[in-house]
N, C-alpha and C. Protein backbone atom coordinates (compact mmCIF):
# COMPACT_ATOMS: atom_id res chain seq x y z
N UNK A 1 -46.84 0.86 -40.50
CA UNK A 1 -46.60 1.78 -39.43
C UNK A 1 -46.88 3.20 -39.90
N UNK A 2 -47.54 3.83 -38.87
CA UNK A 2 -47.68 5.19 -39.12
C UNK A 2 -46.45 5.97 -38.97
N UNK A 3 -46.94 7.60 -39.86
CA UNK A 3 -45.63 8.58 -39.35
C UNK A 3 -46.15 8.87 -38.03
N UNK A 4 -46.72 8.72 -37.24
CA UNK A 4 -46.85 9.44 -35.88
C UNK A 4 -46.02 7.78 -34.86
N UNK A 5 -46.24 6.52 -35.33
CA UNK A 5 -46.12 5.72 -34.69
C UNK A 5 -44.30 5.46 -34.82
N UNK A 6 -43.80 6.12 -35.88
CA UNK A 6 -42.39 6.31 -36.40
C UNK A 6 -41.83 6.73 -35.00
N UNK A 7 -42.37 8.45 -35.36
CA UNK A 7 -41.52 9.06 -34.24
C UNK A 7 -41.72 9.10 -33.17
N UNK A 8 -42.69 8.44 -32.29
CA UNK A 8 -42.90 8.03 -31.54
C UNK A 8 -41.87 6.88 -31.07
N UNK A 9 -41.40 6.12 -31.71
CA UNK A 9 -40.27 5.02 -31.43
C UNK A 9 -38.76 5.41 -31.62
N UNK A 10 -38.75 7.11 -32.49
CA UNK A 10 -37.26 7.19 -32.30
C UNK A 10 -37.28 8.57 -31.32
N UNK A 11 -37.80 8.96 -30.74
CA UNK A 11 -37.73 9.98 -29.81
C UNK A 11 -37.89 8.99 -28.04
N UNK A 12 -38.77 7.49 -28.40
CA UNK A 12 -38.18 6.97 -27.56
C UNK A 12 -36.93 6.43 -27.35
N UNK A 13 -36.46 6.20 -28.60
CA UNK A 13 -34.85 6.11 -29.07
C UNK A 13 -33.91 6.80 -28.33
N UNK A 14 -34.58 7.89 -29.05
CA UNK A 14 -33.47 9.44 -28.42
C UNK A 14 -33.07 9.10 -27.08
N UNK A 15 -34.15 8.72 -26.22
CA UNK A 15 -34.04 9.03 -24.82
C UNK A 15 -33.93 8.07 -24.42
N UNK A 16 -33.74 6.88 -24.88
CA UNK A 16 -32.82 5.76 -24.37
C UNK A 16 -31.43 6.07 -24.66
N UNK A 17 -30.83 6.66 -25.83
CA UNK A 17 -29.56 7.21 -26.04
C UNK A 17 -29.25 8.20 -24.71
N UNK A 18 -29.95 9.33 -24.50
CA UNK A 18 -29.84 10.10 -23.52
C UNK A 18 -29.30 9.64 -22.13
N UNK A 19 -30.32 8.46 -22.13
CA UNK A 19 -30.06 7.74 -20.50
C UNK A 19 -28.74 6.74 -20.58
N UNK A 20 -28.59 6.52 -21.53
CA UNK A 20 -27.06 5.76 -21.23
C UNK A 20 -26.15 6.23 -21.36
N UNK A 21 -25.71 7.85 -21.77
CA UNK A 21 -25.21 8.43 -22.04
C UNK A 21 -24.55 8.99 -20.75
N UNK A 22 -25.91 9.24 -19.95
CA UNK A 22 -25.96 10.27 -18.66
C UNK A 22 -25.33 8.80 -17.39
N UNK A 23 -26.16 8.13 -18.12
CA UNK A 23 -25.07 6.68 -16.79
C UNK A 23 -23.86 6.41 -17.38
N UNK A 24 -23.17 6.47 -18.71
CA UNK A 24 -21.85 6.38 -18.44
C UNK A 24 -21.23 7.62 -18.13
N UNK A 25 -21.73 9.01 -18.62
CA UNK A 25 -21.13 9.65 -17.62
C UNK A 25 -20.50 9.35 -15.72
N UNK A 26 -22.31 8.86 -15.49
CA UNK A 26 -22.20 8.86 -13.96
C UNK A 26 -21.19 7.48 -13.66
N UNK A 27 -21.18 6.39 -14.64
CA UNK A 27 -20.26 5.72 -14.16
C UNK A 27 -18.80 5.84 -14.21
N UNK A 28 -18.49 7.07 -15.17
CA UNK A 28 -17.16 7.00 -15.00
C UNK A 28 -17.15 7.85 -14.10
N UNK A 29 -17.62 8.90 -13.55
CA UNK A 29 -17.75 9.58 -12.29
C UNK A 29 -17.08 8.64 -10.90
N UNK A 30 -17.85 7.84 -10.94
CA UNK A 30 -17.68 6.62 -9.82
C UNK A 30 -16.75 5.52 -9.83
N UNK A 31 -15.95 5.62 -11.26
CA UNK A 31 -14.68 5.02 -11.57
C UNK A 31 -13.81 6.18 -10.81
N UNK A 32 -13.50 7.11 -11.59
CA UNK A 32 -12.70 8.34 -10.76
C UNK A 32 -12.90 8.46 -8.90
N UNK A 33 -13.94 8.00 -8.99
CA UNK A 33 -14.11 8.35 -7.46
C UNK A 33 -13.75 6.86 -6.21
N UNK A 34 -13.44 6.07 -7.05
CA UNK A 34 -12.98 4.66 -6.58
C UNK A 34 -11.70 5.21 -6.42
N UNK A 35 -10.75 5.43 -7.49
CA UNK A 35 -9.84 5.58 -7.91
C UNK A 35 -9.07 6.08 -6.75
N UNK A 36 -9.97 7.23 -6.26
CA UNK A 36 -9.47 8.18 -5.20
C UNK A 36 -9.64 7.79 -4.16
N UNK A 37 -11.05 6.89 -3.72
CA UNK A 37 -10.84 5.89 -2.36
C UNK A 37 -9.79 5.05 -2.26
N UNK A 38 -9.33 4.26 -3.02
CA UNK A 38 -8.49 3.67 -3.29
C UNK A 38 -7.07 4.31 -2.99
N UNK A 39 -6.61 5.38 -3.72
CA UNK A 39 -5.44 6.06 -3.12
C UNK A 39 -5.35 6.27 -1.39
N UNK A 40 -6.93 6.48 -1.23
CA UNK A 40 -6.83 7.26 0.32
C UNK A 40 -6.46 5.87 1.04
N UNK A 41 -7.00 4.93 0.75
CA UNK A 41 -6.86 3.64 1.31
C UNK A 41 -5.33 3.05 1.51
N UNK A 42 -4.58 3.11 0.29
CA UNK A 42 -2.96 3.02 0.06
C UNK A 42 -2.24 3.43 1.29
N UNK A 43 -3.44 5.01 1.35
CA UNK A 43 -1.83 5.77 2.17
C UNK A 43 -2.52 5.44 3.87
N UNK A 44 -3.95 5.77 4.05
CA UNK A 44 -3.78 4.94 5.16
C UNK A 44 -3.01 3.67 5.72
N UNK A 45 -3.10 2.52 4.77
CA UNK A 45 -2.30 1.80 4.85
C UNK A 45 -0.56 2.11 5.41
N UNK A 46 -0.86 2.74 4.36
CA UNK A 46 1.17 3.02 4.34
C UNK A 46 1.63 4.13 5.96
N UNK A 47 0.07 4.45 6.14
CA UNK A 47 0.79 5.46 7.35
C UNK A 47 0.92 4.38 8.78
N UNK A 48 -0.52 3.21 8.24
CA UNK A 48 -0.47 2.50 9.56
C UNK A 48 0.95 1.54 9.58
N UNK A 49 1.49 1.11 8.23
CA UNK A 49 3.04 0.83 8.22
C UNK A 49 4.01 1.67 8.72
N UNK A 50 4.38 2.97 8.54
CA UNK A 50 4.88 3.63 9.32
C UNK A 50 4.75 3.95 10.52
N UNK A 51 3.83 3.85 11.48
CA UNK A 51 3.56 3.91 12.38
C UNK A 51 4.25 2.98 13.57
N UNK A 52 3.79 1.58 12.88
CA UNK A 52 4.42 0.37 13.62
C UNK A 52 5.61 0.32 13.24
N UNK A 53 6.30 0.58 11.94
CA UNK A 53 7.99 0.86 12.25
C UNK A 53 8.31 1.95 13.03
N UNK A 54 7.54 2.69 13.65
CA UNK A 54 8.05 3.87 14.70
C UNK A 54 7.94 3.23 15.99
N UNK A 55 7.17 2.25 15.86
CA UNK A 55 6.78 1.92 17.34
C UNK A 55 8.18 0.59 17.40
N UNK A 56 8.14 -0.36 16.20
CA UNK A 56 8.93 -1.42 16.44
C UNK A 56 10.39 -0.31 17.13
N UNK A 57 10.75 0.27 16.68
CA UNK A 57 11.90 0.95 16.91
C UNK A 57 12.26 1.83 17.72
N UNK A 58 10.96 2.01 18.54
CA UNK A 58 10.69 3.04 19.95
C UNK A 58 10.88 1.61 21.02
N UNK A 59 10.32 0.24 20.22
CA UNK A 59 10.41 -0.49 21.73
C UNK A 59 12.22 -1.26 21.66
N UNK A 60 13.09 -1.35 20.67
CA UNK A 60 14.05 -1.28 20.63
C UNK A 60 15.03 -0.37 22.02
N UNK A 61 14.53 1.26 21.77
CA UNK A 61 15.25 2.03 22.52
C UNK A 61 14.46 1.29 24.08
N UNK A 62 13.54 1.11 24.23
CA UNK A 62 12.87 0.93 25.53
C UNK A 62 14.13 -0.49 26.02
N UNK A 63 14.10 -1.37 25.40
CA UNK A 63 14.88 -2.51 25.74
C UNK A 63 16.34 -2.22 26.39
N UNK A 64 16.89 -0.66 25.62
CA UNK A 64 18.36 -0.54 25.30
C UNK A 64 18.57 -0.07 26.94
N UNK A 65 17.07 0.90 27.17
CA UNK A 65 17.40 1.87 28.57
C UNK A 65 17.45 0.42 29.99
N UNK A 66 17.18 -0.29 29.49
CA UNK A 66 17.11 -1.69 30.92
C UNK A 66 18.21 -2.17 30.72
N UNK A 67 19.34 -2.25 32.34
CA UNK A 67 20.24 -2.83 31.92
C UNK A 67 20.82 -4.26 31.66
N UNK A 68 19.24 -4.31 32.20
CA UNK A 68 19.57 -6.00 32.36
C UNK A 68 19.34 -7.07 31.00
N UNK A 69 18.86 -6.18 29.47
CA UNK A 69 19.01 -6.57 28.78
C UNK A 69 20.28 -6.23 27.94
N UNK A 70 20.73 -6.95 27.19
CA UNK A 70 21.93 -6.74 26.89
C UNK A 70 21.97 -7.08 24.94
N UNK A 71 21.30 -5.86 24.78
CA UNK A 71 21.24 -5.66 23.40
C UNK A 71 22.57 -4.32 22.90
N UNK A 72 22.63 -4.29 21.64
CA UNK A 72 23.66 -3.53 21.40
C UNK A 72 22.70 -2.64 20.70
N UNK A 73 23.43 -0.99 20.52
CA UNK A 73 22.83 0.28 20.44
C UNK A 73 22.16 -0.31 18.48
N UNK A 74 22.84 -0.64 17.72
CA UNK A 74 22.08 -1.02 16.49
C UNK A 74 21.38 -2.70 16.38
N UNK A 75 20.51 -2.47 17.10
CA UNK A 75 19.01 -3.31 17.24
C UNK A 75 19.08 -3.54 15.94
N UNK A 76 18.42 -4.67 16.45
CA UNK A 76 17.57 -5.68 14.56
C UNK A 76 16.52 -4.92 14.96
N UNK A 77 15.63 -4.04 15.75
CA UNK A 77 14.29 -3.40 16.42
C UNK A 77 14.57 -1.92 15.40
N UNK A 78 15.71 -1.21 15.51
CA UNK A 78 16.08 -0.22 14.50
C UNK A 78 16.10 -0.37 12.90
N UNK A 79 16.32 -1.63 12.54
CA UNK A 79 16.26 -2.42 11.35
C UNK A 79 15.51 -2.31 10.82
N UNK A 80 14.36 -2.82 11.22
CA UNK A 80 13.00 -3.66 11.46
C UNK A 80 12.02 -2.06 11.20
N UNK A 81 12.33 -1.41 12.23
CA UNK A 81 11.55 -0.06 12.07
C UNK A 81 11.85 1.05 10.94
N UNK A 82 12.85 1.15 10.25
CA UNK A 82 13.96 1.70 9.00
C UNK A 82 13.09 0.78 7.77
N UNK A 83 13.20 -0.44 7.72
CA UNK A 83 12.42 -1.28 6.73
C UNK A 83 11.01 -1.15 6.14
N UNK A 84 10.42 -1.24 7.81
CA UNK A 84 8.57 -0.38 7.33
C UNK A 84 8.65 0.43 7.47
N UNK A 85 9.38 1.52 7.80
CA UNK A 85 9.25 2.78 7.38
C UNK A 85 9.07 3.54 5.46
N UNK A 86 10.75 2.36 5.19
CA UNK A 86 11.03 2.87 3.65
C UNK A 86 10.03 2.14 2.96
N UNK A 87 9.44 0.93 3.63
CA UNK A 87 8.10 0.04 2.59
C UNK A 87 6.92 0.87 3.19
N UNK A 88 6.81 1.76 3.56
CA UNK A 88 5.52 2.91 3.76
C UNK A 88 5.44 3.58 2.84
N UNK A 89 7.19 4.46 2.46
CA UNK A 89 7.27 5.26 1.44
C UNK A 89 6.94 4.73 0.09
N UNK A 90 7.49 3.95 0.19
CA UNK A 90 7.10 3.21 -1.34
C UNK A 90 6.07 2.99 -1.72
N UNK A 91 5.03 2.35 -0.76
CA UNK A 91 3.72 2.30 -1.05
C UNK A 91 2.91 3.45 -1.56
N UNK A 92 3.29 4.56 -0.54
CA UNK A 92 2.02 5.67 -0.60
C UNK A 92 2.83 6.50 -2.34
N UNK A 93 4.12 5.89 -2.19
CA UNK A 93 4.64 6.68 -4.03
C UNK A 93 4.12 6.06 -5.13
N UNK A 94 3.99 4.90 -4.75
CA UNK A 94 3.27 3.85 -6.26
C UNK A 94 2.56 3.99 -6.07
N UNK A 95 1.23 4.00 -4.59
CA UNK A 95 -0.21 4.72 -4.75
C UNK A 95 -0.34 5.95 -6.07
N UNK A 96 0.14 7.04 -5.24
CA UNK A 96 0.43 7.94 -5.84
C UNK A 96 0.56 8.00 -7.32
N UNK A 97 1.74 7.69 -7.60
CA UNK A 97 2.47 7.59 -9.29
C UNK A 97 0.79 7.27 -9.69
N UNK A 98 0.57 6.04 -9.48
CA UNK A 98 -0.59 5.27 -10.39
C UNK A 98 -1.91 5.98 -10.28
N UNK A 99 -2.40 6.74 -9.23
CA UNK A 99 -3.59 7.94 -9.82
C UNK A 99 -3.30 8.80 -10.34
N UNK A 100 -2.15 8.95 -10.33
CA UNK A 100 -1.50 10.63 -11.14
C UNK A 100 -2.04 9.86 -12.86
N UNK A 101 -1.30 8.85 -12.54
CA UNK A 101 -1.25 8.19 -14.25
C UNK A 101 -2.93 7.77 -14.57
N UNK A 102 -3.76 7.62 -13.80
CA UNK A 102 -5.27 7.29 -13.89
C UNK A 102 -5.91 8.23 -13.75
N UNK A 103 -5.61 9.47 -13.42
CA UNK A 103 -6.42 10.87 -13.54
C UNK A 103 -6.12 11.55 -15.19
N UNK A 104 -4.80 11.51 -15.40
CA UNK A 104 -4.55 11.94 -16.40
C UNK A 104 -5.11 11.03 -17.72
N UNK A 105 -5.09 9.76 -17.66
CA UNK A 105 -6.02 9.31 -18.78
C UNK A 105 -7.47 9.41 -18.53
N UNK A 106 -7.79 9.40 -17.45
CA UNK A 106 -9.28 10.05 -17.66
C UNK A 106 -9.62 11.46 -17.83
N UNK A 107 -8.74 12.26 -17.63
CA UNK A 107 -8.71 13.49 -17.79
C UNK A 107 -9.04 13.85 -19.44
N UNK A 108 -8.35 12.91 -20.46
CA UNK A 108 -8.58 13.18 -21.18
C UNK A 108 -9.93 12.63 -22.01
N UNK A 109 -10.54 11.75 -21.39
CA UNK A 109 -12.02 10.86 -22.14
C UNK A 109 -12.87 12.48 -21.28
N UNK A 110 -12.85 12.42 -20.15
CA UNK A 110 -13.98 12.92 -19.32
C UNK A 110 -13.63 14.02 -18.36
N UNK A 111 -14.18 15.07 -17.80
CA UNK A 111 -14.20 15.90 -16.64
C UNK A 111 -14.22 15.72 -15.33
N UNK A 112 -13.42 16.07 -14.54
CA UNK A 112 -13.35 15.40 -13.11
C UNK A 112 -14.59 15.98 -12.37
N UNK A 113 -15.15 15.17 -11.64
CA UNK A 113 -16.26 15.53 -10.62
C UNK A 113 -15.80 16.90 -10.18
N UNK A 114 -17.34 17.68 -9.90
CA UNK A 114 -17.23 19.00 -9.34
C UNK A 114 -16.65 18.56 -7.31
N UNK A 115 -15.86 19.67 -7.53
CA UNK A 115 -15.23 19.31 -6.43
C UNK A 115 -14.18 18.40 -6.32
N UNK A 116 -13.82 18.09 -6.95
CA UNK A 116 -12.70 17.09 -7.49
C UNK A 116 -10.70 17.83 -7.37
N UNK A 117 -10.11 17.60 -7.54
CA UNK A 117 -8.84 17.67 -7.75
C UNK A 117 -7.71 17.03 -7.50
N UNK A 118 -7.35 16.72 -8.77
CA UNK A 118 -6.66 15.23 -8.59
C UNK A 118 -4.65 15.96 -8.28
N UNK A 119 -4.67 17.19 -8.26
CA UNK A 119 -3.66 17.13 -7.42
C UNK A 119 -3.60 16.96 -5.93
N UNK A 120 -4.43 17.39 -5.40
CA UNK A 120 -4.71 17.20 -3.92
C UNK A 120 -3.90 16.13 -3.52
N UNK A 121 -4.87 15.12 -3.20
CA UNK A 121 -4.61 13.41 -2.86
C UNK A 121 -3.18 13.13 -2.87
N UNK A 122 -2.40 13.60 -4.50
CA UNK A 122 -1.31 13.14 -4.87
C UNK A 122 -0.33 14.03 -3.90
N UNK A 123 -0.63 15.48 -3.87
CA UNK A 123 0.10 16.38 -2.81
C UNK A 123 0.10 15.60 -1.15
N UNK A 124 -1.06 14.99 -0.63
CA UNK A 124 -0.86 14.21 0.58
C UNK A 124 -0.04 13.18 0.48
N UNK A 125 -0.16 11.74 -0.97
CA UNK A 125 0.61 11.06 -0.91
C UNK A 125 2.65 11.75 -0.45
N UNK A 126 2.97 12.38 -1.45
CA UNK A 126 3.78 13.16 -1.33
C UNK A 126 4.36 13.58 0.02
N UNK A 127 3.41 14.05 0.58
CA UNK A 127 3.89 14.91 2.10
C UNK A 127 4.28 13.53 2.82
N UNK A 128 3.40 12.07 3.04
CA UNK A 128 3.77 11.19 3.31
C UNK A 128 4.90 10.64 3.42
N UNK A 129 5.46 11.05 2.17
CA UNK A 129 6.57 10.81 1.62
C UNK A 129 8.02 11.11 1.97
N UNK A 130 7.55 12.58 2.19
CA UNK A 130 9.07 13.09 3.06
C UNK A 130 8.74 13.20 4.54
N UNK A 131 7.49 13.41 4.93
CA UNK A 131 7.68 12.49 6.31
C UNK A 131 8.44 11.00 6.85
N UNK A 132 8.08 10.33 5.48
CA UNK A 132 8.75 9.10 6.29
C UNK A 132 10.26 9.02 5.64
N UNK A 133 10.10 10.21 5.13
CA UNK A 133 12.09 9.94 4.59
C UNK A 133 12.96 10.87 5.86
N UNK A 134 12.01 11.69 5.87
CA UNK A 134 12.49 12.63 7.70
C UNK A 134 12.85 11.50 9.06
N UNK A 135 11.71 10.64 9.01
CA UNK A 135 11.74 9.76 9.90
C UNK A 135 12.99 8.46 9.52
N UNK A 136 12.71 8.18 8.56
CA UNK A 136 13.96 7.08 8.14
C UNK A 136 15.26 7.72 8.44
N UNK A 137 15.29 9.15 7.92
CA UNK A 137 16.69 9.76 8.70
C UNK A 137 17.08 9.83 10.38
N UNK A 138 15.73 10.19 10.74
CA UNK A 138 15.99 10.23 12.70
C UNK A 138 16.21 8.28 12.92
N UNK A 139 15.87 7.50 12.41
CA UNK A 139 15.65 6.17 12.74
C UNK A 139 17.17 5.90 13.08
N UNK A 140 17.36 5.73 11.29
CA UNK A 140 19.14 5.54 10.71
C UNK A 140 20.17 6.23 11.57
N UNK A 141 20.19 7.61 11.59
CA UNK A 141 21.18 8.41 11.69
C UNK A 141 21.00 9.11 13.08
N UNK A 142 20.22 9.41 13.85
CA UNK A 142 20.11 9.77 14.91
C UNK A 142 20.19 8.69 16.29
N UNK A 143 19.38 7.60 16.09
CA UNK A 143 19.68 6.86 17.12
C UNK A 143 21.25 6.51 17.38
């Protein structure tokens, strides 16, 4: 082998190093960015759970205003709606907890995508959060 035919094979080297370098960058990019679909997905979830415990427990009161049914003012429908409410909260908090805890170890291998911020997301999970603890209080304690 020649010296020209040498470096010719490690500068193609180089730039096979280069290119896998630049795709695991980009793949952990797209790990992080799962990560965060994934949260958004949780709390959708958890809001469409809260939702239907607002509704199970709106059609409770609907039953209570007819007199011809003869349910008592603490409904299994109030129950029922108090239950997926607090299994909403929970969800969108263990969402939560667990990207907080998956940003921060990637935080430390790699740089978050431009445009990125992994408090955000966790600040919505959150707000979720005492929304449906606001609501678990009007459910519980107000009806």
């Amino acid at each position: 082998m020649t010296d020209e035919q040498t470096e010719k094979q490690v500068q193609a080297m180089q730039t096979l190093v280069e290119l896998s370098q630049k795709r695991t960058r980009m793949s952990a990019q797209r790990s992080y960015m799962n990560a965060e679909r994934t949260l958004s997905v949780w709390v959708r979830t958890s809001l469409a759970a809260m939702i239907f415990g607002i509704a199970i427990d709106r059609l409770g009161l609907l039953f209570r205003g007819h007199s011809h049914f003869l349910i008592h003012q603490d409904t299994p429908s109030a129950v029922t709606g108090a239950v997926l409410v607090a299994f909403s909260m929970f969800m969108a908090l263990s969402a939560a907890l667990r990207f907080i805890a998956y940003s921060r170890s990637y935080k430390k291998e790699y740089s978050f995508p431009a445009h990125h911020n992994a408090s955000l997301p966790t600040i919505y999970s959150f707000m979720i959060v005492l929304f449906g603890a606001v609501l678990l209080f009007l459910i519980l304690w107000i009806n």
